[in-house]
PDB file of N, CA and C in Angstrom:
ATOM      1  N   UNK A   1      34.732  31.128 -36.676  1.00  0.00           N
ATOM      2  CA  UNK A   1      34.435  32.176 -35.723  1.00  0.00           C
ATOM      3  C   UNK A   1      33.003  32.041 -35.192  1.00  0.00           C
ATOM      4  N   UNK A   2      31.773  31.785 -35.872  1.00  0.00           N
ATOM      5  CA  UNK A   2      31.203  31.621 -35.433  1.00  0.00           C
ATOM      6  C   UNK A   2      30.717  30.653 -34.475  1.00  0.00           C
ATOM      7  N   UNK A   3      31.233  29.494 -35.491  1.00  0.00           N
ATOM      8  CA  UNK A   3      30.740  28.110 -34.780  1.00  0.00           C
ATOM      9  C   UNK A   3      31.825  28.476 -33.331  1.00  0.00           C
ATOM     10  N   UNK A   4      32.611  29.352 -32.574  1.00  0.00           N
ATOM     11  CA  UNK A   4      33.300  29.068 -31.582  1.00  0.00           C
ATOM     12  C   UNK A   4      32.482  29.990 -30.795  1.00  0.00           C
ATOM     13  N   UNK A   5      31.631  30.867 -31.074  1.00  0.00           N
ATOM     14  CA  UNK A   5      30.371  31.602 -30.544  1.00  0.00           C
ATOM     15  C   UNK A   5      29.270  30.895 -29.650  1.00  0.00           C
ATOM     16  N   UNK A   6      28.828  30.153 -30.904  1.00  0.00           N
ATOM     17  CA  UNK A   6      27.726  28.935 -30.530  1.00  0.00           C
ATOM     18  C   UNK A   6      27.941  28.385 -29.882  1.00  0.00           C
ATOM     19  N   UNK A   7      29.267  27.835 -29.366  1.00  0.00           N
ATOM     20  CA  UNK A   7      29.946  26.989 -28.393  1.00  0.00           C
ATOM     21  C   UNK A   7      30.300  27.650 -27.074  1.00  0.00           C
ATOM     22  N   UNK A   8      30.559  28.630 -27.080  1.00  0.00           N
ATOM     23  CA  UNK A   8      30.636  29.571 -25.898  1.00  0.00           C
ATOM     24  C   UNK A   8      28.999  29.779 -25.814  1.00  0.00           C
ATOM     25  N   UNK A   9      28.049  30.413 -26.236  1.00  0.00           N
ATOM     26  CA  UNK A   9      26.792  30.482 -25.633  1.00  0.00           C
ATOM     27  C   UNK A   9      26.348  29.364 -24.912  1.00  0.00           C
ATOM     28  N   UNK A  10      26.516  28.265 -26.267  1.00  0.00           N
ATOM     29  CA  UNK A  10      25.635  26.977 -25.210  1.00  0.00           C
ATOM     30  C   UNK A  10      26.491  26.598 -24.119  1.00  0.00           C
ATOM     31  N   UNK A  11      27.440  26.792 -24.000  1.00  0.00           N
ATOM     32  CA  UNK A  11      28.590  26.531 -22.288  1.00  0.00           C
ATOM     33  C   UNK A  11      28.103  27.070 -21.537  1.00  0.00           C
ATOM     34  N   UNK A  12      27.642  28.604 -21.843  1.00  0.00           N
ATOM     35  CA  UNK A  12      26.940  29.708 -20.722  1.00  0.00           C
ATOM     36  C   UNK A  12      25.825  28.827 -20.348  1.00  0.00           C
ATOM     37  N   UNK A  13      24.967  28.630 -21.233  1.00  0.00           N
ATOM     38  CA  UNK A  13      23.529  28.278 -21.082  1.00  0.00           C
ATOM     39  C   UNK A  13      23.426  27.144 -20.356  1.00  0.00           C
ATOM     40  N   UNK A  14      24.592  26.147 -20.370  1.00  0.00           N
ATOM     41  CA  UNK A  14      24.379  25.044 -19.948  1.00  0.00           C
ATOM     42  C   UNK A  14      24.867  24.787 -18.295  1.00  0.00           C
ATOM     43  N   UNK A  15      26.054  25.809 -18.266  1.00  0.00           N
ATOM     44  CA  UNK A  15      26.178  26.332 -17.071  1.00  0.00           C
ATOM     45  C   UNK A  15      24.908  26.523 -15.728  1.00  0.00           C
ATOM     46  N   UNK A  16      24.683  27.470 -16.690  1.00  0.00           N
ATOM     47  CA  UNK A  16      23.404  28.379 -15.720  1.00  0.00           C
ATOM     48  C   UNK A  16      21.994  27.211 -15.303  1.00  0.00           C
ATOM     49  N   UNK A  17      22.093  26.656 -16.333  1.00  0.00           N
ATOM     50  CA  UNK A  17      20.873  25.400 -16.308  1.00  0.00           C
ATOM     51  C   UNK A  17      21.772  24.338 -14.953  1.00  0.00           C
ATOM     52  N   UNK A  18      22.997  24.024 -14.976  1.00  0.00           N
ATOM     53  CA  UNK A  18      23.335  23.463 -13.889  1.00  0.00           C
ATOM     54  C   UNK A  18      23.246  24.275 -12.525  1.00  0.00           C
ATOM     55  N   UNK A  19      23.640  25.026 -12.622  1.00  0.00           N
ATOM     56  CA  UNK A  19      23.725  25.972 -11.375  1.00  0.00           C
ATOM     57  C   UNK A  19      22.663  26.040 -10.531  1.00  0.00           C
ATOM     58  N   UNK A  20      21.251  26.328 -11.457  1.00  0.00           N
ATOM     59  CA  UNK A  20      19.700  26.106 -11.385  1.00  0.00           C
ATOM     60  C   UNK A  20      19.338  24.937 -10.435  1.00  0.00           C
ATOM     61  N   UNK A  21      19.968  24.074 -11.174  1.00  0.00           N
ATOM     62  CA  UNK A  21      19.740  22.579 -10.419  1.00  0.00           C
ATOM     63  C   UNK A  21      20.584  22.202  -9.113  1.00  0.00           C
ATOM     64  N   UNK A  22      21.395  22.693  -9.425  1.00  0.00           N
ATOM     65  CA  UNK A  22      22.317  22.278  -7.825  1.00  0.00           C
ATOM     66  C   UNK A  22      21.434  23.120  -6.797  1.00  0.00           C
ATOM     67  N   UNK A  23      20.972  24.141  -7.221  1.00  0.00           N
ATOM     68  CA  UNK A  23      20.619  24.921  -6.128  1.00  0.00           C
ATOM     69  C   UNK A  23      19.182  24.398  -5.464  1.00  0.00           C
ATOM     70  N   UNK A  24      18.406  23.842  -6.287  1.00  0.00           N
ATOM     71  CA  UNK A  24      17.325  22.539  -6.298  1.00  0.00           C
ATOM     72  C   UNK A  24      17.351  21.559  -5.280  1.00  0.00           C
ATOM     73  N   UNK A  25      18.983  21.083  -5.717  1.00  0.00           N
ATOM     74  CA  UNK A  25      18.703  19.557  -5.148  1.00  0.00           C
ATOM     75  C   UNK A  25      19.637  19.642  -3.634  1.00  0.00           C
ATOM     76  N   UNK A  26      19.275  18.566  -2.626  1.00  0.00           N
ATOM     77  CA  UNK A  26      20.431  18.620  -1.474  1.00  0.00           C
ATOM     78  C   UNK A  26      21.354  17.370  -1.897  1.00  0.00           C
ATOM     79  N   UNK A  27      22.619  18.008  -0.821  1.00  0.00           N
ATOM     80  CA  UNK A  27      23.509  17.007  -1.319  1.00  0.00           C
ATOM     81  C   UNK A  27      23.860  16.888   0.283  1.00  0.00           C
ATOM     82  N   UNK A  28      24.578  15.184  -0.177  1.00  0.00           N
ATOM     83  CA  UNK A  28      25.556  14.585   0.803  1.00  0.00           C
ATOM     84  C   UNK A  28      24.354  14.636   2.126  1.00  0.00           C
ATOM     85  N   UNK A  29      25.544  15.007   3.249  1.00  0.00           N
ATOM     86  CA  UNK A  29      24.603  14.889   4.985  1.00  0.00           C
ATOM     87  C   UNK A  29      23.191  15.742   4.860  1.00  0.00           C
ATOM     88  N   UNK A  30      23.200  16.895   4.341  1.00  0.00           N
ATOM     89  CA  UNK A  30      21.884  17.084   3.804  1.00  0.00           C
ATOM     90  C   UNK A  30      20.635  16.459   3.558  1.00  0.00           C
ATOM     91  N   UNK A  31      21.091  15.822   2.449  1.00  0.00           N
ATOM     92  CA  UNK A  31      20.004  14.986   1.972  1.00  0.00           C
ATOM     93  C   UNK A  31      19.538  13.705   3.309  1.00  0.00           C
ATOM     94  N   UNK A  32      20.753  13.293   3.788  1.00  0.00           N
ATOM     95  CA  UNK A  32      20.516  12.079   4.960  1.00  0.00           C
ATOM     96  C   UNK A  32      19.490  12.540   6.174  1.00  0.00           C
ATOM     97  N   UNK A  33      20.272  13.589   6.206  1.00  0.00           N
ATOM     98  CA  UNK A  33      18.963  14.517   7.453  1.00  0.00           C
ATOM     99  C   UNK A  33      18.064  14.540   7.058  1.00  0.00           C
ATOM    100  N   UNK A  34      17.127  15.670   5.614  1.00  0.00           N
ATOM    101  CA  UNK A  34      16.627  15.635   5.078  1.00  0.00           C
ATOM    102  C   UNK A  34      15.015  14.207   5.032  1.00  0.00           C
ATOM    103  N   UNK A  35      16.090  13.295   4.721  1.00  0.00           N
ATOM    104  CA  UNK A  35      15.189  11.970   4.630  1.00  0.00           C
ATOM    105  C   UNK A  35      15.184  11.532   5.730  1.00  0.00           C
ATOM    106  N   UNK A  36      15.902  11.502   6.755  1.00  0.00           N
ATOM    107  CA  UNK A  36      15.490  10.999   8.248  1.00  0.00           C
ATOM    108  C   UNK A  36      14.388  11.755   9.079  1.00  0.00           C
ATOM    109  N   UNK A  37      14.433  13.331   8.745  1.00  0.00           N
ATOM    110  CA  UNK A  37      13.429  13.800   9.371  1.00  0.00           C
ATOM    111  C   UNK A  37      12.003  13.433   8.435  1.00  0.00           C
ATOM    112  N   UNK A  38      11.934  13.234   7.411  1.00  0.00           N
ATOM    113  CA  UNK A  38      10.793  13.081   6.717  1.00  0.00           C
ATOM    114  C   UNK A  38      10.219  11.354   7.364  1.00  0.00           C
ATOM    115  N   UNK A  39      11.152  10.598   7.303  1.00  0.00           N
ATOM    116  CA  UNK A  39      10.661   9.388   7.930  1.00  0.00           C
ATOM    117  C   UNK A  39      10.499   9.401   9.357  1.00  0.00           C
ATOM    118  N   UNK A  40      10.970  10.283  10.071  1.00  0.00           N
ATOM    119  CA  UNK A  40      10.498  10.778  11.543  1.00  0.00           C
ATOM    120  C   UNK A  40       8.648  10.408  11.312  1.00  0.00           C
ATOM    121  N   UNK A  41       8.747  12.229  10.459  1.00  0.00           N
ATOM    122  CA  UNK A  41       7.860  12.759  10.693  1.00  0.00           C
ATOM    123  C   UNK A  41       6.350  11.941  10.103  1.00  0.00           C
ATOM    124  N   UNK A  42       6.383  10.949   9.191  1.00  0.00           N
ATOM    125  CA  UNK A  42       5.948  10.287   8.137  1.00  0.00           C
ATOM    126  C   UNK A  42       5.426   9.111   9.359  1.00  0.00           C
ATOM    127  N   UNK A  43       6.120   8.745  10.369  1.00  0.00           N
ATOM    128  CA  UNK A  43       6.196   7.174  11.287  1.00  0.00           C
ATOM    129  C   UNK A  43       5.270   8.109  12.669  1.00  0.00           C
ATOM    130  N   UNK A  44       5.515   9.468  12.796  1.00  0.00           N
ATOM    131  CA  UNK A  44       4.232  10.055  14.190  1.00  0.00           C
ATOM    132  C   UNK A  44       3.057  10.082  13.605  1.00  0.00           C
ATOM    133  N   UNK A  45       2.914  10.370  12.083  1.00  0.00           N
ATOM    134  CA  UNK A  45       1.509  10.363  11.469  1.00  0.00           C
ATOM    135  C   UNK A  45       0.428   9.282  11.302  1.00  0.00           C
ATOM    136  N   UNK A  46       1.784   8.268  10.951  1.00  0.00           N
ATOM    137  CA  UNK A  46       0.770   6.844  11.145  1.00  0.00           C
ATOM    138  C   UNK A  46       0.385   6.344  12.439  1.00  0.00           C
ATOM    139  N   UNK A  47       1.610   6.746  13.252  1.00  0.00           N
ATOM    140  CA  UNK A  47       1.445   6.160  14.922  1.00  0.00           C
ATOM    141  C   UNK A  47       0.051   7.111  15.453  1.00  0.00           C
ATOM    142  N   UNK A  48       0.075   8.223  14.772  1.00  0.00           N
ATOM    143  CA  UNK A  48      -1.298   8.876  15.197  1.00  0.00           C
ATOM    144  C   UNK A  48      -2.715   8.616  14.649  1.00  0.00           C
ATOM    145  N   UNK A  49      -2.550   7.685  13.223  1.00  0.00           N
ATOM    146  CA  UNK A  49      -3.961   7.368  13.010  1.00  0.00           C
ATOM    147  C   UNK A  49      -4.400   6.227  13.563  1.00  0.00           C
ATOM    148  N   UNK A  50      -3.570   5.459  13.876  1.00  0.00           N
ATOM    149  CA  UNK A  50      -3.600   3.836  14.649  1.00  0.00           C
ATOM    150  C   UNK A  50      -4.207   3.253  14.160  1.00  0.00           C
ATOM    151  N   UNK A  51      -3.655   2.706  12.839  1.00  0.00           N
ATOM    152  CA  UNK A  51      -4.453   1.668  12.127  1.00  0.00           C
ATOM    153  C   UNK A  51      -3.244   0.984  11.476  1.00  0.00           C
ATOM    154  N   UNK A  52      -3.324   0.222  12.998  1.00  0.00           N
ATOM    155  CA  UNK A  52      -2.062  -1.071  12.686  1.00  0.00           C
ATOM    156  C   UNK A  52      -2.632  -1.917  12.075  1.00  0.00           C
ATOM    157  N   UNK A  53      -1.370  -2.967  11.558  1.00  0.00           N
ATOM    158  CA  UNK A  53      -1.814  -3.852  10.580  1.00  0.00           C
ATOM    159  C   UNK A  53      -2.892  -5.267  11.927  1.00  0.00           C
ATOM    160  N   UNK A  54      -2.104  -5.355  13.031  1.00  0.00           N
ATOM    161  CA  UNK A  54      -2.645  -6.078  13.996  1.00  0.00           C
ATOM    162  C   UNK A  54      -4.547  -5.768  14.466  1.00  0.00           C
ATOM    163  N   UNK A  55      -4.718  -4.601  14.583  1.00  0.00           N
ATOM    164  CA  UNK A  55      -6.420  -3.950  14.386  1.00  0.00           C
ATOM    165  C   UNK A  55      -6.985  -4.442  13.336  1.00  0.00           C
ATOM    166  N   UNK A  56      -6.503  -4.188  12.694  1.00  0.00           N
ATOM    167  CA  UNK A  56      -7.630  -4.466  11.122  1.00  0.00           C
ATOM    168  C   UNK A  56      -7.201  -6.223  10.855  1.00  0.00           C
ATOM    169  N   UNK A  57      -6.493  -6.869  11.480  1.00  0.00           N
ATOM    170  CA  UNK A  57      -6.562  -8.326  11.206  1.00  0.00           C
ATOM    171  C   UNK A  57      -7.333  -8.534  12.048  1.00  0.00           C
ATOM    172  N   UNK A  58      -7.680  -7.566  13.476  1.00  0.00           N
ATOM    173  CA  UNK A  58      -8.651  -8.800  14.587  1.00  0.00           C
ATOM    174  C   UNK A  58     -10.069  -7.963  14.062  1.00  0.00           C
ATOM    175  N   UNK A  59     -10.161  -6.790  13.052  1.00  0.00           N
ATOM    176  CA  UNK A  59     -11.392  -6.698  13.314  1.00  0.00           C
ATOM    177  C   UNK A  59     -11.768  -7.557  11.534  1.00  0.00           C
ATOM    178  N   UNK A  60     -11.118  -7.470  10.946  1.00  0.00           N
ATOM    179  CA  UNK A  60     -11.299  -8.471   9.922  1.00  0.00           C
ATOM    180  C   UNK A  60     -11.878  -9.807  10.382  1.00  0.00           C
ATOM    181  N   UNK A  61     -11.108 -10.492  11.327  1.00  0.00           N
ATOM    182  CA  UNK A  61     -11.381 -11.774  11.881  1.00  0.00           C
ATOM    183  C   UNK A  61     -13.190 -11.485  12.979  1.00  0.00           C
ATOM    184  N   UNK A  62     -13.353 -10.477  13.207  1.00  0.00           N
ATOM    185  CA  UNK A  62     -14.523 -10.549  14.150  1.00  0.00           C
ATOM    186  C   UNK A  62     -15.559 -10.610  12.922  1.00  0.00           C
ATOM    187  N   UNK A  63     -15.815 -10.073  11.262  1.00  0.00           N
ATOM    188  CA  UNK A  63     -16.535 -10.423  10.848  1.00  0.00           C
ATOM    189  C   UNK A  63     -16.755 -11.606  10.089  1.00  0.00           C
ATOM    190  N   UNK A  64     -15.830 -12.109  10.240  1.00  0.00           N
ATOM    191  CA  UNK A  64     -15.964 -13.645   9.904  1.00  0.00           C
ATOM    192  C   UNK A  64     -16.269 -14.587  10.994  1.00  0.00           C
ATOM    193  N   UNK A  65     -18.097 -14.428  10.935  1.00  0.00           N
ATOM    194  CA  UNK A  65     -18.978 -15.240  11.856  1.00  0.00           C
ATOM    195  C   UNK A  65     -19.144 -16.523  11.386  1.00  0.00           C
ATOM    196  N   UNK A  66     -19.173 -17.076  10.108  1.00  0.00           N
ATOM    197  CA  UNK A  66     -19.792 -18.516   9.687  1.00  0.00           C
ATOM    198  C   UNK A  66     -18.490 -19.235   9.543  1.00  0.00           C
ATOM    199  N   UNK A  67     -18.651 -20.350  10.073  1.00  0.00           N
ATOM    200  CA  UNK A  67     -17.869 -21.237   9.801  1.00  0.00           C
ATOM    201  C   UNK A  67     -18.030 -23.187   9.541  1.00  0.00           C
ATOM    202  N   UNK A  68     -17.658 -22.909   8.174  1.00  0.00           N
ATOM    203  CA  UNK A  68     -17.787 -24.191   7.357  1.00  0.00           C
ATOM    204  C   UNK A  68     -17.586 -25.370   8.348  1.00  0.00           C
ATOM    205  N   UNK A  69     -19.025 -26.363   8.607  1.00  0.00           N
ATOM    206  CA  UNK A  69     -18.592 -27.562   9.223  1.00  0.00           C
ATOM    207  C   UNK A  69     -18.357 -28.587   9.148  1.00  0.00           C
ATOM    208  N   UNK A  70     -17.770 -28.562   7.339  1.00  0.00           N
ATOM    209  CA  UNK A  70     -16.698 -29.538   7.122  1.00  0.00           C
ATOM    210  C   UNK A  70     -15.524 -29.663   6.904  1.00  0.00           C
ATOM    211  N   UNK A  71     -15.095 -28.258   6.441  1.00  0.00           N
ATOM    212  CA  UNK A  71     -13.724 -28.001   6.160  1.00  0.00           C
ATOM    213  C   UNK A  71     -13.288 -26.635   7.280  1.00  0.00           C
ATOM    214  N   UNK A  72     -13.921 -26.014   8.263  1.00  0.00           N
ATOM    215  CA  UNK A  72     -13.671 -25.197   9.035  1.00  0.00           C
ATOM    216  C   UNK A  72     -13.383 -23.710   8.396  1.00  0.00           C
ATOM    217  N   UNK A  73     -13.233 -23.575   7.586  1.00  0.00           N
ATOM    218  CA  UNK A  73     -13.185 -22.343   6.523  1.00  0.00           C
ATOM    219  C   UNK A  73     -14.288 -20.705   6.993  1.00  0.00           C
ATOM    220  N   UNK A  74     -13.980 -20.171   6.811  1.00  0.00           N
ATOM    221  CA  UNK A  74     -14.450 -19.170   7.659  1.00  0.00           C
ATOM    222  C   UNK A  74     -15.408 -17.832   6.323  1.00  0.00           C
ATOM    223  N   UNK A  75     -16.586 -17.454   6.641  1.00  0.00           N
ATOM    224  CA  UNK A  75     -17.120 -16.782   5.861  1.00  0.00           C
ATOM    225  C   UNK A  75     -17.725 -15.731   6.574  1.00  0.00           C
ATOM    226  N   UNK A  76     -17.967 -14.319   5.733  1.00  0.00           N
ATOM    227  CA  UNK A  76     -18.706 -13.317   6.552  1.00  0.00           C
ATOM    228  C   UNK A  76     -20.062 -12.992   6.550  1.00  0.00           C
ATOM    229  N   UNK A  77     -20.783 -14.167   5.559  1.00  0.00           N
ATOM    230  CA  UNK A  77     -21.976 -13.583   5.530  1.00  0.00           C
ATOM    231  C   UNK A  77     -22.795 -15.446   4.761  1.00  0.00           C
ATOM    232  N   UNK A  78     -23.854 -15.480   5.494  1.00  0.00           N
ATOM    233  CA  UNK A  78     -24.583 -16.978   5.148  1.00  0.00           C
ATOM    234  C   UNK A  78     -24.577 -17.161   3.528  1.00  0.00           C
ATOM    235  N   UNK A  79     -24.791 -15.898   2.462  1.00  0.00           N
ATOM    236  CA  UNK A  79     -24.805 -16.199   1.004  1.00  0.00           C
ATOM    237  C   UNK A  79     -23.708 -16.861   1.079  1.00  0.00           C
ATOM    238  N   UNK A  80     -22.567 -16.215   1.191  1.00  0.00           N
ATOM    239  CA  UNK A  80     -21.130 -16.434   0.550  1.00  0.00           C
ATOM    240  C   UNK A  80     -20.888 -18.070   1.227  1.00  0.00           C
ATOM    241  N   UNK A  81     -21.709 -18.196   2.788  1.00  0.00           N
ATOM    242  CA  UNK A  81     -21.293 -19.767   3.070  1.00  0.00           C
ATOM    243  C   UNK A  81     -22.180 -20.867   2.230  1.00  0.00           C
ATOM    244  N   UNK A  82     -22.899 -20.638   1.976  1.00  0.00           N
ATOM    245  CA  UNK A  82     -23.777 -21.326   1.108  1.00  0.00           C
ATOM    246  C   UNK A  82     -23.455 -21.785  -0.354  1.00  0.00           C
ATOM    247  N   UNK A  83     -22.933 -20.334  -0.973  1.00  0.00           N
ATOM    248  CA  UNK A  83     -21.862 -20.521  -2.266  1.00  0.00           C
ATOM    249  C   UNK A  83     -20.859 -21.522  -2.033  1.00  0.00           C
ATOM    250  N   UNK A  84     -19.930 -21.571  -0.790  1.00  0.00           N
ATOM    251  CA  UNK A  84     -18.757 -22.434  -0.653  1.00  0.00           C
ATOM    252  C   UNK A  84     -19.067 -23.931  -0.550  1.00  0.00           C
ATOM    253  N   UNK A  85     -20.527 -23.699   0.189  1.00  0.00           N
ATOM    254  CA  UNK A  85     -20.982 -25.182   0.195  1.00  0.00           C
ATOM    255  C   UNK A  85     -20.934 -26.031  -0.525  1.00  0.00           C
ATOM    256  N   UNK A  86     -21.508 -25.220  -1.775  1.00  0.00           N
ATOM    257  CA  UNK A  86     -21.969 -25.991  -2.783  1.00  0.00           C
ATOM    258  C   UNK A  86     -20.948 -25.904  -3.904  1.00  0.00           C
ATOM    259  N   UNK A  87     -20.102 -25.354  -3.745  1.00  0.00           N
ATOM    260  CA  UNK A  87     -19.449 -25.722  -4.784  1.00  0.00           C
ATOM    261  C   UNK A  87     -18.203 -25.952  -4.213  1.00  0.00           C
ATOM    262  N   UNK A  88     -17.550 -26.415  -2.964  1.00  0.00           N
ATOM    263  CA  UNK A  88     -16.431 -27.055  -2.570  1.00  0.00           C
ATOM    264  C   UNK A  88     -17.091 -28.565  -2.067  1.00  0.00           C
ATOM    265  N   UNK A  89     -17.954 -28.715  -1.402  1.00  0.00           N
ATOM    266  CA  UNK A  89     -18.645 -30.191  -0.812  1.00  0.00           C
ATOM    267  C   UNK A  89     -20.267 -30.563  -1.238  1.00  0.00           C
ATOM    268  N   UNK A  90     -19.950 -30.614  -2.745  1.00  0.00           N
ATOM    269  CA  UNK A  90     -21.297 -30.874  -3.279  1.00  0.00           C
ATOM    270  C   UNK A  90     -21.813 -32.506  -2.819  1.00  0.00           C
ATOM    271  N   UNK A  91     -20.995 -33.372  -2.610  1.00  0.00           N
ATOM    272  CA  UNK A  91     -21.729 -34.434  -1.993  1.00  0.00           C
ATOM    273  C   UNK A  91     -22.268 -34.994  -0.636  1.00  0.00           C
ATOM    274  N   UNK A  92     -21.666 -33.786   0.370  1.00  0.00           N
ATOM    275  CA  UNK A  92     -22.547 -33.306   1.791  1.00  0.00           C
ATOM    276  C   UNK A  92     -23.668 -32.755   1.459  1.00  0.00           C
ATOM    277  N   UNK A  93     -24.396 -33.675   2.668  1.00  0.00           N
ATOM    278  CA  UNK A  93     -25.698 -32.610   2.415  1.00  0.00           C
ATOM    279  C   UNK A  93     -25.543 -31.112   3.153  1.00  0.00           C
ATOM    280  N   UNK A  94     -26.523 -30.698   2.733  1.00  0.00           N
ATOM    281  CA  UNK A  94     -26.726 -28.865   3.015  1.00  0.00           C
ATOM    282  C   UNK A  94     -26.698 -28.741   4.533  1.00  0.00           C
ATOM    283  N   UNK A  95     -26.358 -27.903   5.632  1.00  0.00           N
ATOM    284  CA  UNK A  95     -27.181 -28.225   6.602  1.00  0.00           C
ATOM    285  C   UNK A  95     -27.950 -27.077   6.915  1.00  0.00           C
ATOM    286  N   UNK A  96     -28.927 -27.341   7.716  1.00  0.00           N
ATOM    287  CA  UNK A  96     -30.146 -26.931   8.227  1.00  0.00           C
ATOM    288  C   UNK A  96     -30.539 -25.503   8.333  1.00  0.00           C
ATOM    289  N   UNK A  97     -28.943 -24.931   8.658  1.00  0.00           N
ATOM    290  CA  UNK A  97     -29.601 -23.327   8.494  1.00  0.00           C
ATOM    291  C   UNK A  97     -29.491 -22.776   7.361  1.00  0.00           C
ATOM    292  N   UNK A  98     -28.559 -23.229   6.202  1.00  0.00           N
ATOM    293  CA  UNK A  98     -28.323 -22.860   4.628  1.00  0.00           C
ATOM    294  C   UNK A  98     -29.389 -23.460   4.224  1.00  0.00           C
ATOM    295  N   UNK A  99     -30.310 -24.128   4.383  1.00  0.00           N
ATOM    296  CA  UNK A  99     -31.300 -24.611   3.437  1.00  0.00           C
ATOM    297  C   UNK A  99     -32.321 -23.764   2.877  1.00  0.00           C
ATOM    298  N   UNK A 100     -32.609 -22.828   4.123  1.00  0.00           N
ATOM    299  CA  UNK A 100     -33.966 -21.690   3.639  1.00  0.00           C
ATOM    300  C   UNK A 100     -33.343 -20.259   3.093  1.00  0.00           C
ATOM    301  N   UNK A 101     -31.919 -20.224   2.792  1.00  0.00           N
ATOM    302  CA  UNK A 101     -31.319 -19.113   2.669  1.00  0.00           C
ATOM    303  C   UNK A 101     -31.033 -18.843   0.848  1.00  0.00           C
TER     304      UNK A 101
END
């Protein structure tokens, strides 16, 4: 008798805990709408900050002023070309403007 108690409560309980949740979650065409308007709305936000991937490759590429004149390799700043120098074409000599740097 009892144990058929315990079993009826936790049915209730477990019930109500579902019920809880359905009412939570969307279902079916719901949910499809749901996620289409969010990716709408998600694709005007980025189109409004405009920071395509194409911008930030040409302004990436505008600070890469030095360029290696033996292997053509591209650097943004005379240290870092100087580093490459010397330790990708250590048996070229230095040239002329890396020397005092």
């Amino acid at each position: 008798m009892l144990l058929n108690i315990l079993n009826l409560i936790l049915r209730v309980v477990s019930m109500n805990s579902m019920k809880r949740n359905k009412a939570r979650m969307a279902r079916g065409q719901q949910k499809i709408q749901s996620q289409a308007k969010a990716a709408e709305k998600s694709a005007k936000l980025k189109k409004q900050q405009g920071h395509s991937a194409n911008e930030q490759k040409k302004a990436a590429q505008k600070a890469l002023v030095h360029v290696c004149s033996v292997c053509k390799a591209q650097m943004p700043d005379p240290k870092t070309y100087k580093q490459h120098f010397e330790n990708k074409h250590p048996k070229n000599q230095l040239p002329d403007d890396l020397k005092n740097i």
